[in-house]
C-alpha atoms as a PDB file:
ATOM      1  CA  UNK A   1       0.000   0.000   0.000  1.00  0.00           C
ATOM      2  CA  UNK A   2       2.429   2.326   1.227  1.00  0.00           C
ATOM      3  CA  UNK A   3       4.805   1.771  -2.439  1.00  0.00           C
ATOM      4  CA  UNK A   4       1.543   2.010  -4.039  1.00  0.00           C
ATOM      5  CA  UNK A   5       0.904   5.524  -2.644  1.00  0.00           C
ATOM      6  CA  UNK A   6       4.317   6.655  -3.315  1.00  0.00           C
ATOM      7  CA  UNK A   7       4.496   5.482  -6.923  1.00  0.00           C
ATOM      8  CA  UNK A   8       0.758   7.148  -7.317  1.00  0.00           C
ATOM      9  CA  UNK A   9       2.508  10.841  -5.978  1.00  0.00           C
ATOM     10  CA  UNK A  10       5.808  10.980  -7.847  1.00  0.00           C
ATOM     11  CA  UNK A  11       7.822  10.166  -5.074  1.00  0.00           C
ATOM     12  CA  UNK A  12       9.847   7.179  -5.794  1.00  0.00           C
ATOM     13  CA  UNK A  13      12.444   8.254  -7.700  1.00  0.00           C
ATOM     14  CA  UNK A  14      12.427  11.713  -6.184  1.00  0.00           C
ATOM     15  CA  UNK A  15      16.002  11.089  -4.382  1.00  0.00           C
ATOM     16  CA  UNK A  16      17.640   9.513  -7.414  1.00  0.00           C
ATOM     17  CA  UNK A  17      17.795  12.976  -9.241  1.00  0.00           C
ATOM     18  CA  UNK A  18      19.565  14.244  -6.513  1.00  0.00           C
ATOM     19  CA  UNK A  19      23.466  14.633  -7.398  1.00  0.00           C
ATOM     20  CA  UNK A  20      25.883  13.779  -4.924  1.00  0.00           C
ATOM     21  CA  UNK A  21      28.838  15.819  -4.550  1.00  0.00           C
ATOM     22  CA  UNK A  22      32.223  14.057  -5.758  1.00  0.00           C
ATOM     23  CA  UNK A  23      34.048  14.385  -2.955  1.00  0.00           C
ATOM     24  CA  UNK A  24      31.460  14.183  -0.044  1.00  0.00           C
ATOM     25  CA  UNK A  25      32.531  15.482   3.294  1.00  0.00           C
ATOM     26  CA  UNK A  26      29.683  17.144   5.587  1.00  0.00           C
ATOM     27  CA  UNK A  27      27.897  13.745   6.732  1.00  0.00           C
ATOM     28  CA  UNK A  28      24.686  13.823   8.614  1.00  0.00           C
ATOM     29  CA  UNK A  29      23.582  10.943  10.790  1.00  0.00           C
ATOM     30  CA  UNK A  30      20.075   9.813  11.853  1.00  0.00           C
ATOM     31  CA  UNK A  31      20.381   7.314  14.565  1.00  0.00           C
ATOM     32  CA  UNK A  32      20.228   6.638  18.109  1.00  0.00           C
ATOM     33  CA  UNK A  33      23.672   7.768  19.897  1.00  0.00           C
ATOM     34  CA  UNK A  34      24.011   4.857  21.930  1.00  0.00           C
ATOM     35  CA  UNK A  35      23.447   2.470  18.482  1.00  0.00           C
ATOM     36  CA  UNK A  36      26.267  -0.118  17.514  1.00  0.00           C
ATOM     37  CA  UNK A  37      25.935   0.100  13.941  1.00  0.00           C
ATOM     38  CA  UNK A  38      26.328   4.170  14.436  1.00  0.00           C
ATOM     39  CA  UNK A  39      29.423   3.401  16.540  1.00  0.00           C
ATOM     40  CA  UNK A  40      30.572   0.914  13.539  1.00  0.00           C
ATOM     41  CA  UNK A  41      29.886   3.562  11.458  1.00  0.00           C
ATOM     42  CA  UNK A  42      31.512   6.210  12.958  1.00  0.00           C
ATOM     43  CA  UNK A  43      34.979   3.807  13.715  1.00  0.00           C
ATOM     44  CA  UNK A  44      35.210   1.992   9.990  1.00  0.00           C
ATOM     45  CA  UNK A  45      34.503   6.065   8.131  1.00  0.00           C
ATOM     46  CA  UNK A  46      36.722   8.353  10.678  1.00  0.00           C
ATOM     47  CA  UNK A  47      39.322   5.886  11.446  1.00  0.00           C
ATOM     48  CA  UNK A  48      40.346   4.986   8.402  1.00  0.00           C
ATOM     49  CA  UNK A  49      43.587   3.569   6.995  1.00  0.00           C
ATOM     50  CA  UNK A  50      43.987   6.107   4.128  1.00  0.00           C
ATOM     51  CA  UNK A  51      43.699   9.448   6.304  1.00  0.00           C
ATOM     52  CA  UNK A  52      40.832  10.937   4.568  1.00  0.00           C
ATOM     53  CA  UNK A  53      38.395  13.291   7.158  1.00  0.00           C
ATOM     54  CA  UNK A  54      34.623  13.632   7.418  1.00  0.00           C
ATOM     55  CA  UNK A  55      32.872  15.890   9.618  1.00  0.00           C
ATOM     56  CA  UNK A  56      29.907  13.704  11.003  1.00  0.00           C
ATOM     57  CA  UNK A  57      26.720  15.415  12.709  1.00  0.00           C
ATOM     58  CA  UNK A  58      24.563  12.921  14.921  1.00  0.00           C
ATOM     59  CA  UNK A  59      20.790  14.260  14.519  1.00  0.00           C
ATOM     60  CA  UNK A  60      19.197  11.312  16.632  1.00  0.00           C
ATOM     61  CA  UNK A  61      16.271   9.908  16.680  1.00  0.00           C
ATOM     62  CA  UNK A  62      14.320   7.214  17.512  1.00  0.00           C
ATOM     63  CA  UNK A  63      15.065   3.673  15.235  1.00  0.00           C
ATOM     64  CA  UNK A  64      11.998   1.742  16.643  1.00  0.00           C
ATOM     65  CA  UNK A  65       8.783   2.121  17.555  1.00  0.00           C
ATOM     66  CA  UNK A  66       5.711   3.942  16.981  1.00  0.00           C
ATOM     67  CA  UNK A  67       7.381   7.285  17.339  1.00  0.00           C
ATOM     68  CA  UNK A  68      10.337   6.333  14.995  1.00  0.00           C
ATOM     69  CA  UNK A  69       8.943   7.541  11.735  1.00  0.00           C
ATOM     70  CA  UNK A  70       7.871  11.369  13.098  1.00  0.00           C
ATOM     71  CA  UNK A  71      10.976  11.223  14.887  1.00  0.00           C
ATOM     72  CA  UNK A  72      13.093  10.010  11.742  1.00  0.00           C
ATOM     73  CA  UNK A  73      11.146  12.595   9.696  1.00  0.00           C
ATOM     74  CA  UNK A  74      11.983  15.457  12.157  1.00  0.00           C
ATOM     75  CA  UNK A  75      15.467  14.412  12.215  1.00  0.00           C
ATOM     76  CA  UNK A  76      15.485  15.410   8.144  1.00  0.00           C
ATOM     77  CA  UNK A  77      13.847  17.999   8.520  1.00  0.00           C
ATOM     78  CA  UNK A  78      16.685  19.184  11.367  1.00  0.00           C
ATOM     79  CA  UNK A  79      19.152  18.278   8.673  1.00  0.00           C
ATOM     80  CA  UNK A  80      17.691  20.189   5.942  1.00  0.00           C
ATOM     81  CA  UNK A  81      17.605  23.916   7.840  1.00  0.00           C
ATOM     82  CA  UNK A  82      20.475  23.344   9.602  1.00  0.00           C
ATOM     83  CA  UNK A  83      22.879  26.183   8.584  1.00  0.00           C
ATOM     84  CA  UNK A  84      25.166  23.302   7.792  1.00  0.00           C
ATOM     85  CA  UNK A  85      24.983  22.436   3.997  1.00  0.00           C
ATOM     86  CA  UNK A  86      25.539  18.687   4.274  1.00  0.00           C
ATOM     87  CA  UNK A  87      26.178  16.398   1.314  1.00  0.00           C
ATOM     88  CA  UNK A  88      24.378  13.727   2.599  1.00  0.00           C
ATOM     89  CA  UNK A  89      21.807  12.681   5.308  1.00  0.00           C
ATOM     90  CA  UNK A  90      22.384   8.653   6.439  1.00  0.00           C
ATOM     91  CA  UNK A  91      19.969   5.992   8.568  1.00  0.00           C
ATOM     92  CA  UNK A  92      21.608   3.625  10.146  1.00  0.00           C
ATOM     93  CA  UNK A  93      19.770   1.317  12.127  1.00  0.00           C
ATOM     94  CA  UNK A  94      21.331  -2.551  12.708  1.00  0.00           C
ATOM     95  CA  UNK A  95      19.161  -5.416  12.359  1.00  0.00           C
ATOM     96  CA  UNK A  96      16.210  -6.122  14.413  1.00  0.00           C
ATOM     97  CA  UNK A  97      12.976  -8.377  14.147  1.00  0.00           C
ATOM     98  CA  UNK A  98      10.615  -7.300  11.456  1.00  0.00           C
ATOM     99  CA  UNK A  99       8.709  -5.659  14.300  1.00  0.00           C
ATOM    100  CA  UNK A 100      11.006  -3.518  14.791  1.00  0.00           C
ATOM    101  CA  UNK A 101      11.544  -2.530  11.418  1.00  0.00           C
ATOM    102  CA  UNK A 102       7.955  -2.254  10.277  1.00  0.00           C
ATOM    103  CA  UNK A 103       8.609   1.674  10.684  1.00  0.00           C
ATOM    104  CA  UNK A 104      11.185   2.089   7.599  1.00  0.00           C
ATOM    105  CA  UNK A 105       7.864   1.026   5.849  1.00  0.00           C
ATOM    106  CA  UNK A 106       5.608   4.027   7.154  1.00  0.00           C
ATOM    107  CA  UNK A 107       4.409   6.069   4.247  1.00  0.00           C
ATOM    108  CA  UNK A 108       5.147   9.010   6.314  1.00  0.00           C
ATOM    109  CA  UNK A 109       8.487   8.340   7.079  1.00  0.00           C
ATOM    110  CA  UNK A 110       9.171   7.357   3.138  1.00  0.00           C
ATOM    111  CA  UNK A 111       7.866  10.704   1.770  1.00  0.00           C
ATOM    112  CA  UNK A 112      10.174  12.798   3.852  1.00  0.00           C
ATOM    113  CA  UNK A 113      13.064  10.902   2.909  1.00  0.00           C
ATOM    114  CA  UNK A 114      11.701  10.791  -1.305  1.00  0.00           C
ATOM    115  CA  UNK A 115      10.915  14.816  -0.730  1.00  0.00           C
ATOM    116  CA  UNK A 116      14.148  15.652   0.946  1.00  0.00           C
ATOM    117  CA  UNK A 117      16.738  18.312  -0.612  1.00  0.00           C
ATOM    118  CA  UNK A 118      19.720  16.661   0.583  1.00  0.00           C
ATOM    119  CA  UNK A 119      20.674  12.907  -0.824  1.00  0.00           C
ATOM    120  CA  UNK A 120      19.616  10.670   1.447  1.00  0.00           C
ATOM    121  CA  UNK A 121      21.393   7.138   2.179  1.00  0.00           C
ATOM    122  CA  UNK A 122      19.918   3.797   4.387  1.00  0.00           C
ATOM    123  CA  UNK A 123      22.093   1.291   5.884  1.00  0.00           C
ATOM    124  CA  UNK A 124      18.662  -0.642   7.923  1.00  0.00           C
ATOM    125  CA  UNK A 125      18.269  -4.103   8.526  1.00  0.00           C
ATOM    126  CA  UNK A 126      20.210  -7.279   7.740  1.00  0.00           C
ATOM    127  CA  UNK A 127      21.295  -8.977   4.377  1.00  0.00           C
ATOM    128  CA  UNK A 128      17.616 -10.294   3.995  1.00  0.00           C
ATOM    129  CA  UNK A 129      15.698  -7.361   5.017  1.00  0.00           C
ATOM    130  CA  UNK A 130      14.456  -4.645   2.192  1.00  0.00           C
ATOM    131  CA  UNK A 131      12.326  -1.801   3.114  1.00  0.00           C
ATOM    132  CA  UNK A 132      10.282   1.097   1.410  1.00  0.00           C
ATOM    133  CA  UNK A 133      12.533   3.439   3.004  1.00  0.00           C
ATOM    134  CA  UNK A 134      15.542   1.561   0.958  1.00  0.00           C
ATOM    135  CA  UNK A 135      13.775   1.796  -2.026  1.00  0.00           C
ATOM    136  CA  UNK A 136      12.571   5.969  -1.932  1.00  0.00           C
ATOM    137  CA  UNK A 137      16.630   6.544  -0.416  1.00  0.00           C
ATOM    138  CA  UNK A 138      19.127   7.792  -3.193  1.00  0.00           C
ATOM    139  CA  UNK A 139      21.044   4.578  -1.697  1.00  0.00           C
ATOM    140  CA  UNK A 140      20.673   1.738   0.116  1.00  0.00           C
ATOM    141  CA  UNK A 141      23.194  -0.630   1.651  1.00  0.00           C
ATOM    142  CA  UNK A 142      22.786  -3.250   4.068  1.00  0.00           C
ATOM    143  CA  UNK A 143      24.628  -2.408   7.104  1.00  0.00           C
ATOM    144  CA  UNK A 144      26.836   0.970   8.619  1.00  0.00           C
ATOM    145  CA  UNK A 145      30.058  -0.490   7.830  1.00  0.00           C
ATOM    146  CA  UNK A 146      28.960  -0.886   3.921  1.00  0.00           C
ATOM    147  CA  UNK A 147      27.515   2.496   4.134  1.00  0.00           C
ATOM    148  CA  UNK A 148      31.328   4.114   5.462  1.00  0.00           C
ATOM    149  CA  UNK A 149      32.622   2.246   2.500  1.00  0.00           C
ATOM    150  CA  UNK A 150      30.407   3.480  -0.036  1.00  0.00           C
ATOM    151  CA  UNK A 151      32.155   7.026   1.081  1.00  0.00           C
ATOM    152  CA  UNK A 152      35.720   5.858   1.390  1.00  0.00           C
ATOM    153  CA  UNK A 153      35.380   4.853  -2.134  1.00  0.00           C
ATOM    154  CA  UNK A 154      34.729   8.001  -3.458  1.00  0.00           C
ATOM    155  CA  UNK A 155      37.971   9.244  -2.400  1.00  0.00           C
ATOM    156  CA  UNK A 156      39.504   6.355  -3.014  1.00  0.00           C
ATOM    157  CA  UNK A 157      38.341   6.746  -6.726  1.00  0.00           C
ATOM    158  CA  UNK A 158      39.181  10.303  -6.426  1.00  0.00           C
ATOM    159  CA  UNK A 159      43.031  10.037  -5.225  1.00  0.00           C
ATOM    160  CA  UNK A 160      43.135   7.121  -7.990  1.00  0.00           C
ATOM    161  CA  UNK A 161      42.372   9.181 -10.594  1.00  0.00           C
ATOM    162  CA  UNK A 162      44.770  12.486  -9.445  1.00  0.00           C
ATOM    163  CA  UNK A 163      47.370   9.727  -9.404  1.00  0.00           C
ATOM    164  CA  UNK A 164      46.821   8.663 -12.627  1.00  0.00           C
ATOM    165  CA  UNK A 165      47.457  12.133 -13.712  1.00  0.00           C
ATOM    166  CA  UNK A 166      50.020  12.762 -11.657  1.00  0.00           C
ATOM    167  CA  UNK A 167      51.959   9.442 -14.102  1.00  0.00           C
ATOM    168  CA  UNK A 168      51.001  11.093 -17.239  1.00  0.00           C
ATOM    169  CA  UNK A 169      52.480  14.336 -16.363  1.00  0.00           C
ATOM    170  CA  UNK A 170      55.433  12.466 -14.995  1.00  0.00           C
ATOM    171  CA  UNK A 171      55.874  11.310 -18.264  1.00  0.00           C
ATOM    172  CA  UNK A 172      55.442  13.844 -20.503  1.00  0.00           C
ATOM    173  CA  UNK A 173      57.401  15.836 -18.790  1.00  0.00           C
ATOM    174  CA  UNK A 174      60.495  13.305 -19.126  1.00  0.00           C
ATOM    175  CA  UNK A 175      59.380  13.056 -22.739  1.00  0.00           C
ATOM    176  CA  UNK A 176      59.723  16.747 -23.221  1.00  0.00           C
ATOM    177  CA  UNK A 177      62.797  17.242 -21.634  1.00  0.00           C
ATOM    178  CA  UNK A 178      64.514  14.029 -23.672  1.00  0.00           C
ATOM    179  CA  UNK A 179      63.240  15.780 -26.839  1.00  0.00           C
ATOM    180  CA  UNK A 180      64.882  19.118 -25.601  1.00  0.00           C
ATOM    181  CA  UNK A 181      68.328  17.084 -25.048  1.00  0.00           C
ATOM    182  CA  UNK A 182      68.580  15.954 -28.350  1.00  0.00           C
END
């Protein structure tokens, strides 16, 4: 019912025309402070091997319940006017029964991710578990730790790339000056 309403609006593919910056760095997190997966999270994206730096804002919320959708929602909407212009907003919420997922299905909670200005990501659930929330999100992974690497890889990709160029200008510049010696 509750796709069936969001298909009917417009608002399923509402996130996926939202561009993502290359080099994403102002991160804002929905999730309970006390959360493992948000600790997980946090360790795997700010600790990292290659030195790259985030700035991470906690908005929390609640990840269960009957109040978690209006309290998800708010959280989004505390992301969007914060002064902060952040690249991305993220869920994280670890696995749980279906019980206490049956929120990332609310149609409330899925139109104010679909309708909200800033790219939003989901990292809910286990492997098996697939909610409306995932599929209104610009993108969906299945836990926190997947979700830091989705953003290590962009500068990963990124500091590829530079090095690449930094080869090719290595070697036409040795190219030029053989040329120039002859």
């Amino acid at each position: 019912e509750t796709i069936a309403r969001l298909t009917e609006d417009g608002s399923m593919e509402l996130q996926r025309t939202l561009e993502l910056p290359l080099l994403p760095y102002r991160l804002a997190v929905i999730s309970a402070d006390t959360a493992a997966g948000y600790g997980d999270f946090c360790r795997h994206l700010l600790e990292n091997s290659y030195g790259f730096h985030f700035s991470v804002d906690l908005f929390e919320a609640a990840m269960q319940g009957a109040s978690a959708p209006a309290s998800i929602s708010d959280a989004l909407d505390a992301v969007q006017a914060s002064p902060v212009p952040y690249d991305a907003a993220l869920i994280l919420r670890g696995g749980g029964s279906e019980l206490d997922l049956a929120c990332f299905d609310d149609y409330g909670l899925c139109y104010s991710i679909a309708h909200c200005g800033v790219p939003v990501f989901t990292a809910i659930g286990h492997d098996r578990d697939y909610h409306v929330a995932d599929m209104v999100a610009h993108t969906f992974v299945k836990t926190p730790t997947a979700l830091a690497d989705v953003f290590l890889d962009c500068y990963l990709s990124e500091d590829e790339r530079i090095a690449s160029y930094s080869t090719r200008l290595r070697l036409a510049f040795r190219s030029r000056v053989a040329q120039m010696e002859s």
